[in-house]
Protein backbone atom coordinates (compact mmCIF):
# COMPACT_ATOMS: atom_id res chain seq x y z
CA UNK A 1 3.86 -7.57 -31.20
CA UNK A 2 4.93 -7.76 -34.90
CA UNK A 3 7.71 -9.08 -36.67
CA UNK A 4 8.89 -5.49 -37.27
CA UNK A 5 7.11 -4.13 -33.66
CA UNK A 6 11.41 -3.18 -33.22
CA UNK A 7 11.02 -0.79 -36.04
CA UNK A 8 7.92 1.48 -33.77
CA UNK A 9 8.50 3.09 -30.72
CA UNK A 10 5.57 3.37 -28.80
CA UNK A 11 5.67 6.63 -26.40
CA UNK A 12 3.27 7.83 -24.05
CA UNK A 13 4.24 11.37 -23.61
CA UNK A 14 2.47 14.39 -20.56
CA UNK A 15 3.38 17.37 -22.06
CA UNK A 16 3.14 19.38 -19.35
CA UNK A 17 3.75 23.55 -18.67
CA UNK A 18 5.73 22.57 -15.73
CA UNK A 19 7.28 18.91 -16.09
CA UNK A 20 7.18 16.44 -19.22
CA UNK A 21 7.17 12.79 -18.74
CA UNK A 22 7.29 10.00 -21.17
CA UNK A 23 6.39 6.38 -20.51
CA UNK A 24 8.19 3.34 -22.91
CA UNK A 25 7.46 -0.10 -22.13
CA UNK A 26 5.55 0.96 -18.59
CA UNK A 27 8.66 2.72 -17.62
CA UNK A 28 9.04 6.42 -16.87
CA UNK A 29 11.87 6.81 -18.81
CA UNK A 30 11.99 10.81 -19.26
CA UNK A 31 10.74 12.92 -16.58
CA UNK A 32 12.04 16.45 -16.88
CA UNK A 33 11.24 19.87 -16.25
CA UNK A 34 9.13 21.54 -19.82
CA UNK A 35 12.03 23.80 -20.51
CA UNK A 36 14.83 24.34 -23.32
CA UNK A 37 17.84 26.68 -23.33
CA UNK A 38 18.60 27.65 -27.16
CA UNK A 39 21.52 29.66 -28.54
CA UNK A 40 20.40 33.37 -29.26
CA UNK A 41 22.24 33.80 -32.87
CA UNK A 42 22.20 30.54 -34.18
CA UNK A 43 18.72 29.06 -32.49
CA UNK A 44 20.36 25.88 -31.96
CA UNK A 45 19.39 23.87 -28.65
CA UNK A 46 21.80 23.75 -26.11
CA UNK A 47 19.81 22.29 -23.30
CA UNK A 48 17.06 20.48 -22.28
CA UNK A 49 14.91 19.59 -19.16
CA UNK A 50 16.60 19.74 -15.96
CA UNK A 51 20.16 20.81 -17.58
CA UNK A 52 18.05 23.72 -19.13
CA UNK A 53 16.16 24.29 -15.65
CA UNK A 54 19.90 25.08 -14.02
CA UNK A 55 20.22 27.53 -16.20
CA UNK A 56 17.34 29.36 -15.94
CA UNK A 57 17.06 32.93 -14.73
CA UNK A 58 20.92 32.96 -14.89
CA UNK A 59 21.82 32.99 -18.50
CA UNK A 60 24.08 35.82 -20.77
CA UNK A 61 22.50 37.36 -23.84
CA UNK A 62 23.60 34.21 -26.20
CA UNK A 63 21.61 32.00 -24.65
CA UNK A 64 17.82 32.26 -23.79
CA UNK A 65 15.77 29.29 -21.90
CA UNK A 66 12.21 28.84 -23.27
CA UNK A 67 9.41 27.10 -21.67
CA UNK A 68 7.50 26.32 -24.62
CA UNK A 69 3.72 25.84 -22.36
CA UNK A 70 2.09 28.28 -20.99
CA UNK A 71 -1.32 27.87 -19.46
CA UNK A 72 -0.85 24.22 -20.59
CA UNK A 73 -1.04 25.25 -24.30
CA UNK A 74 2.11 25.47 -26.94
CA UNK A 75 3.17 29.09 -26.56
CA UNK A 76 6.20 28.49 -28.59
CA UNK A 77 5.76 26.08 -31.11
CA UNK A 78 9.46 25.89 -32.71
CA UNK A 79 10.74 25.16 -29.11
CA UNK A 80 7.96 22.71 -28.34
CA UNK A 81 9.32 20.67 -30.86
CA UNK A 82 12.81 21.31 -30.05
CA UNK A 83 11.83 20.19 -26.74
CA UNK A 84 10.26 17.16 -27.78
CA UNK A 85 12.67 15.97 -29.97
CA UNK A 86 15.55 16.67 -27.32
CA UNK A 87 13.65 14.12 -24.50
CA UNK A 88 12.60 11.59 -27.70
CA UNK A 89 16.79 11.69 -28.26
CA UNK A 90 17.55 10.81 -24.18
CA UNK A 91 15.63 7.23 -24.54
CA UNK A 92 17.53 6.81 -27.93
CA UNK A 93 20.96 7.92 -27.13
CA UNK A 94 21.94 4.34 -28.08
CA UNK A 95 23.78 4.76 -31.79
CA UNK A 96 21.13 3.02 -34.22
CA UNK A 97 21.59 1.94 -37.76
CA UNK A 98 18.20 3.58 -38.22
CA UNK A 99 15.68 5.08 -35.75
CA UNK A 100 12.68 3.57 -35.12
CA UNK A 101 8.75 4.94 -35.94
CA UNK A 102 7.55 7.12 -33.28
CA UNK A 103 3.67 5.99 -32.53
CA UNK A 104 2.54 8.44 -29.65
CA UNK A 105 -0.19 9.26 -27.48
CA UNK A 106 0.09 13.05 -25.81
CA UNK A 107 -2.32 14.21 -23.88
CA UNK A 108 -3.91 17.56 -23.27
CA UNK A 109 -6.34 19.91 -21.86
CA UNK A 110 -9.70 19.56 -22.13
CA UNK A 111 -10.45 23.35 -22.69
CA UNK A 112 -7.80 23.13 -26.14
CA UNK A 113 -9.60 24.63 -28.89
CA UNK A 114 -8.79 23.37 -32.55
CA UNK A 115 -5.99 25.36 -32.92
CA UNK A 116 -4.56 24.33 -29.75
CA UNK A 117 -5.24 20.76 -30.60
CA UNK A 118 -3.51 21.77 -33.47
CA UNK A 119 -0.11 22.89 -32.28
CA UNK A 120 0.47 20.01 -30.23
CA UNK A 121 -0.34 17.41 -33.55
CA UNK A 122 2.58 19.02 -35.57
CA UNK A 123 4.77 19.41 -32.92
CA UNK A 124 4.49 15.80 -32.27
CA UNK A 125 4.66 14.89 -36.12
CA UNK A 126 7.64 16.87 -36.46
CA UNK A 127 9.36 16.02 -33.71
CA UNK A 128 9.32 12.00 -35.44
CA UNK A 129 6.00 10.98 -34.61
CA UNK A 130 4.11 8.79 -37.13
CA UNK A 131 1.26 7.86 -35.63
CA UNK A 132 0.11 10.77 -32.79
CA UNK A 133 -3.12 10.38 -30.64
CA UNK A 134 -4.53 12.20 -28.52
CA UNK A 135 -6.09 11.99 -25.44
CA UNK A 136 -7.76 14.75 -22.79
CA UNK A 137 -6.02 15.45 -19.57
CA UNK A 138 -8.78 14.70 -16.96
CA UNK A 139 -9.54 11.11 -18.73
CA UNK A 140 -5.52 9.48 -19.16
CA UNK A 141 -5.82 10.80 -14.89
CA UNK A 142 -9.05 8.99 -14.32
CA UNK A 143 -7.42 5.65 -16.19
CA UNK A 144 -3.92 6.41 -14.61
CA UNK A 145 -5.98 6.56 -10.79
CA UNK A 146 -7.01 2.98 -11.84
CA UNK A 147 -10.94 4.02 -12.23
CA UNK A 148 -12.89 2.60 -14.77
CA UNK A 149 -13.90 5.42 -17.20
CA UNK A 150 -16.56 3.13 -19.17
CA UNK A 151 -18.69 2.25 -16.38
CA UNK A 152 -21.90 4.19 -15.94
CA UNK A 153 -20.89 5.20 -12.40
CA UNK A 154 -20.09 8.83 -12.20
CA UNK A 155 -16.45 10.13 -11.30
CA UNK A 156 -15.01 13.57 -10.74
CA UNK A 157 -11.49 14.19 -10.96
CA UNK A 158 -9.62 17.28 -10.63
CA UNK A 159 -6.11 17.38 -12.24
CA UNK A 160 -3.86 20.74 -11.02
CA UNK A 161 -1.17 20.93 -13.26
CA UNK A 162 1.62 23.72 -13.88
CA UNK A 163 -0.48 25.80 -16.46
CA UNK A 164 -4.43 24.51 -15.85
CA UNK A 165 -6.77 23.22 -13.29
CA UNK A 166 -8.67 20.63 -15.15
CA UNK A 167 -12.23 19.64 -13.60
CA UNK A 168 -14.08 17.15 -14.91
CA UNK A 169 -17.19 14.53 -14.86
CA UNK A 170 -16.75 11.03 -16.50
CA UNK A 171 -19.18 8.72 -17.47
CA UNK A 172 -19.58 6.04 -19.80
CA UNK A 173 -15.70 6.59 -21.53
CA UNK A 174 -16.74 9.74 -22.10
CA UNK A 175 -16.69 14.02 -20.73
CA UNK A 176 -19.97 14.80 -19.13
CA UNK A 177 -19.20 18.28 -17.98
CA UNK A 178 -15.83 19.89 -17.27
CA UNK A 179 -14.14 22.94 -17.09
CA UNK A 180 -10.53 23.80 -17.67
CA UNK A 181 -9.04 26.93 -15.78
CA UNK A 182 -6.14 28.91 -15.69
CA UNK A 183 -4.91 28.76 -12.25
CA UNK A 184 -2.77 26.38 -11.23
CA UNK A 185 0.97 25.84 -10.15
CA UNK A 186 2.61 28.47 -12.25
CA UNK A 187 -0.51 31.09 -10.77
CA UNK A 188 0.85 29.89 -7.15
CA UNK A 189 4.39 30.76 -7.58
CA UNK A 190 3.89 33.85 -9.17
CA UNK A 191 1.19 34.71 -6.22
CA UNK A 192 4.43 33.94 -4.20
CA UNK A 193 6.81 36.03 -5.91
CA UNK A 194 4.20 38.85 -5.55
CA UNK A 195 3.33 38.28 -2.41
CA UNK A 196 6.93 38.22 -1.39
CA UNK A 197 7.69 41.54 -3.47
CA UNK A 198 4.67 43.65 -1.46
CA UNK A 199 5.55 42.21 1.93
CA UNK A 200 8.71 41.97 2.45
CA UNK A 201 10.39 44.06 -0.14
CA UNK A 202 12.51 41.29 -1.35
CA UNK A 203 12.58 40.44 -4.83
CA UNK A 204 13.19 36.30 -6.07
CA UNK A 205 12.62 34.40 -8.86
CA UNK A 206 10.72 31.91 -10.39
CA UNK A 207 12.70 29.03 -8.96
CA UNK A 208 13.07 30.23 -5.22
CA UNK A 209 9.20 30.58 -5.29
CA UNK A 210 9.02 27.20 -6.58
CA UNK A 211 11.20 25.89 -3.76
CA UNK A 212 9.50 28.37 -0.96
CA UNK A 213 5.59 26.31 -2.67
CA UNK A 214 7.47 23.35 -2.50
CA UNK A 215 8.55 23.82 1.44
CA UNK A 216 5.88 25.89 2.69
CA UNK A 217 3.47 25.50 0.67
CA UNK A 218 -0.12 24.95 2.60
CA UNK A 219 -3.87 25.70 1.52
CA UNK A 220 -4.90 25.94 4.81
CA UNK A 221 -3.50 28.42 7.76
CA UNK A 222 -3.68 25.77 10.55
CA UNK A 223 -2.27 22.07 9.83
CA UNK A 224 -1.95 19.32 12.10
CA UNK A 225 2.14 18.76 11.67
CA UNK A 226 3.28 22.09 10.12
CA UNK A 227 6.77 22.33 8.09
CA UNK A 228 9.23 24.69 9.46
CA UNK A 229 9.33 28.09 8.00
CA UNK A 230 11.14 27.98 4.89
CA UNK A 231 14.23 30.60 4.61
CA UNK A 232 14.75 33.23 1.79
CA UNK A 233 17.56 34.97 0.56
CA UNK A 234 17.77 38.02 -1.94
CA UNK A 235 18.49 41.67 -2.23
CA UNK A 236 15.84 44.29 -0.61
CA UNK A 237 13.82 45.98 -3.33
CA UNK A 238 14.65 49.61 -1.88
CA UNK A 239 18.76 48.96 -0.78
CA UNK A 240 18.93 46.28 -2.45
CA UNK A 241 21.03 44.92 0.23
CA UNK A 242 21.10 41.09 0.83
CA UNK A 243 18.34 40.22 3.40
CA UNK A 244 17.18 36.80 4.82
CA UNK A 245 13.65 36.40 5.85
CA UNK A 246 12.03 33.30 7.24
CA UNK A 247 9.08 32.75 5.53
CA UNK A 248 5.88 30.49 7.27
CA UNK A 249 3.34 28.35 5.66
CA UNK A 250 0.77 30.48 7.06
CA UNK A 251 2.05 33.22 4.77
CA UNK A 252 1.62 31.04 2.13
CA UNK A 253 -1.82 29.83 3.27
CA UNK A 254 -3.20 33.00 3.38
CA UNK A 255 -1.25 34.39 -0.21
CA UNK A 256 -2.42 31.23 -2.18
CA UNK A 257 -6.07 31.74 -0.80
CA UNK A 258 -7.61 34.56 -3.47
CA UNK A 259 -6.28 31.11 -6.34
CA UNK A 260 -7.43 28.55 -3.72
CA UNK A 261 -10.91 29.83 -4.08
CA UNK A 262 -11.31 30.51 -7.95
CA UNK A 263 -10.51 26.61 -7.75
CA UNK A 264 -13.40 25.61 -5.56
CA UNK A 265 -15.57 27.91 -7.57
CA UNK A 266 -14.64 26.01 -10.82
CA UNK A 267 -15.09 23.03 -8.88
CA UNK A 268 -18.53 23.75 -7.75
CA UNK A 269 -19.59 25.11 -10.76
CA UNK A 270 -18.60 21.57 -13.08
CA UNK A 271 -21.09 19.94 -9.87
CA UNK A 272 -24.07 22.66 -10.42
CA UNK A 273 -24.20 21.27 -14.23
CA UNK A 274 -23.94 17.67 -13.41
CA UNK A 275 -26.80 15.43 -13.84
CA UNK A 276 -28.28 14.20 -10.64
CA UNK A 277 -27.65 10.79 -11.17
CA UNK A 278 -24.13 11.21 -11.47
CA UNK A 279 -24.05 13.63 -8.29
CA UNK A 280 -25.58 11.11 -6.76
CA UNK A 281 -22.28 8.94 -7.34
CA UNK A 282 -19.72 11.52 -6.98
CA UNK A 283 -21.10 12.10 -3.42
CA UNK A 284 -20.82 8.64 -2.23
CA UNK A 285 -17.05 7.92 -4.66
CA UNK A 286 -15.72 11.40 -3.19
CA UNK A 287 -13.60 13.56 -5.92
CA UNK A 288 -10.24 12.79 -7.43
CA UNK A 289 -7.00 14.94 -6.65
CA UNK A 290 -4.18 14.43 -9.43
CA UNK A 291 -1.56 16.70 -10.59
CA UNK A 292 1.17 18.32 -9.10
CA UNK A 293 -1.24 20.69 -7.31
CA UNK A 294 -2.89 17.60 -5.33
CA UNK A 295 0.41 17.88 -3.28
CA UNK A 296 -0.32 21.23 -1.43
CA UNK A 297 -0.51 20.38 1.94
CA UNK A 298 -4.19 21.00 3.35
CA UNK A 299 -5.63 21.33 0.08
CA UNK A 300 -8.08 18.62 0.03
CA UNK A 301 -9.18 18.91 3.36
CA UNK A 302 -9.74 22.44 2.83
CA UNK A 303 -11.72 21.03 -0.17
CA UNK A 304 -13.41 18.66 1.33
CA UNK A 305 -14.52 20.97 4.57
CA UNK A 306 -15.52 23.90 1.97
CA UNK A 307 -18.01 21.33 -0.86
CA UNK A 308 -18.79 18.60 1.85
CA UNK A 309 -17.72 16.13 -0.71
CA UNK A 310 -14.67 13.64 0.39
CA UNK A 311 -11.66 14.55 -1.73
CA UNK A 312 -9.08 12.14 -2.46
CA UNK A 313 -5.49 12.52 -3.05
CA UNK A 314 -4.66 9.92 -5.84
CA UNK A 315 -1.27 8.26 -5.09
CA UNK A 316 1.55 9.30 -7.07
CA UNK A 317 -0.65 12.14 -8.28
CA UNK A 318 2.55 14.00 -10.10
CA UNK A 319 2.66 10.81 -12.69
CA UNK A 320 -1.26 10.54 -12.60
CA UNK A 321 -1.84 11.43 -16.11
CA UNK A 322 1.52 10.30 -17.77
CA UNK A 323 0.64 6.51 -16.55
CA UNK A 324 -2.94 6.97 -17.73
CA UNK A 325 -1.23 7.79 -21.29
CA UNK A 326 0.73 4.76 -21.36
CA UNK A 327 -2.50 2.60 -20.37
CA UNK A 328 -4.25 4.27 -23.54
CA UNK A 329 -1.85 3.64 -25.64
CA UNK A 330 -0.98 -0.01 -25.13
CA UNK A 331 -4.87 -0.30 -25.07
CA UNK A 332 -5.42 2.02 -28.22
CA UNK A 333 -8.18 -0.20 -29.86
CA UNK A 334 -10.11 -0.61 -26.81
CA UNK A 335 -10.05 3.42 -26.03
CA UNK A 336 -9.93 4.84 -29.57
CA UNK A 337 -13.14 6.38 -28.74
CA UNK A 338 -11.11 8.80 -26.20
CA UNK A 339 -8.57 9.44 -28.65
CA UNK A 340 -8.80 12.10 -31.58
């Protein structure tokens, strides 16, 4: 730390499709839904995070909520940095005589092309970041789980996000194989809010889904201490009279399987390109769960019973990632070889 280390900020920032999280001095200090509400005629932001997140689904036509991520990519890159700057200003709500140098490090997927890559740069530079790394998804998990990503030893982790499934093979502080999919939290709900629609002729929302995933929510249709059935309110598609139906996590089970499934074939396809040696090491180590995804009841036993590999749920596996961020970046000099 520097004479002027008060003039830099350092931030460790997960932008993530579902929830953003920043890290200052080893501290979660932001952790807040990815969503902004803006004014329609003027474009001006009104809300962000969870005060944006209330209004969702439930605004007039002056005011529109954005979630800038979709499929863990910037969809929307003027709210993007709206967003950013909006959870940069709830650390420093302090009045300053000046405000300090932003040095970041933001992660993201591992399947971002240059263009993705990109969007996320500028939206970081504009938002007031001077210095902006970046660092893949599966590798801040890995360092965030507390695994040592420059040892020869092979480890798999799988990080289910809101937008992605991220699936990869480290070795040596660096990607062996991986593979980054499109189904993850976001698919789940809206296989919820589907599956809802066609069976029971009741039409919800994004959030109710989210809360019926977050209740009932099970990969497998037979657990050893099931939650009780979760109970949903909304108008009938045909009378649209208000119904109530209670809804049971083997529902849920048996609606998340078709996304359950394109998982463990992403899964075993990143293990039929590994090299054997490192096979060799991810079948005695077991596989990494991280993400928000890791906490769907049954899912890594139904895993683990389907590849007859051990899967592990990594504790804490919703701030996985964010806390591997903030290890990189107090560490930058040691892993600027993960960094671009």
């Amino acid at each position: 730390m520097g004479l002027f280390s008060f003039l830099t900020q350092e931030l460790a920032i997960d932008l993530g499709t579902a929830n953003t999280i920043i890290i200052h001095n080893d501290k979660i200090v932001v952790d807040e839904p990815s969503i902004v509400a803006v004014d329609q005629k003027t474009g001006t932001l009104i809300a962000t995070g969870t005060r944006a997140m209330q209004m969702h689904g439930k605004t007039h036509e002056n005011i529109k909520t954005i979630r800038p991520l979709r499929d863990g990519v910037i969809a929307d890159f003027n709210a993007a940095e709206q967003m950013i700057r909006g959870m940069i200003k709830m650390i420093n709500n302090k009045p300053r005589l000046f405000s300090p140098s932003l040095k970041m490090v933001v992660c993201i997927p591992s399947g971002s092309t240059e263009v993705e890559v990109r969007a996320v740069r500028d939206s970081s530079e504009h938002a007031g970041g001077r210095d902006v790394f970046l660092i893949f998804e599966p590798m801040a998990a890995c360092i965030g789980i507390g695994i040592d990503v420059e040892s020869p030893d092979g480890n798999m982790i799988i990080d289910i996000g809101g937008g992605t499934t991220e699936i990869a093979v480290i070795a040596l502080g660096g990607i062996v194989c991986n593979k980054s999919i499109r189904v993850a939290g976001d698919g789940f709900t809206s296989d919820i809010q589907t599956y809802m629609r066609h069976q029971h002729n009741i039409k919800i929302g994004e959030r109710t889904a989210e809360d019926i995933k977050i209740n009932v929510g099970s990969a497998l249709p037979d657990l050893d201490t099931p939650p009780a059935d979760y109970i949903v309110r909304g108008p009938n598609l045909m009378t649209a009279m208000p119904v109530e139906i209670p809804v049971s996590y083997q529902e849920i089970a048996h609606c998340l399987d078709k996304s359950i499934s394109k998982i463990e074939s992403a899964v075993l396809s990143v293990l039929e390109q590994t090299p054997p040696e490192l096979y060799a090491d991810i079948v005695s180590r077991g596989i990494n769960l991280a993400g928000g995804g890791a906490l769907l009841r049954g899912l890594s036993k139904r895993l683990t019973d389907k590849i007859n590999i051990p899967f592990n749920v990594a504790e804490d596996p919703l701030h996985a990632v964010a806390r591997g961020t903030a290890i990189a970046l107090k560490n930058v000099d040691k892993f600027s070889f993960l960094m671009r």
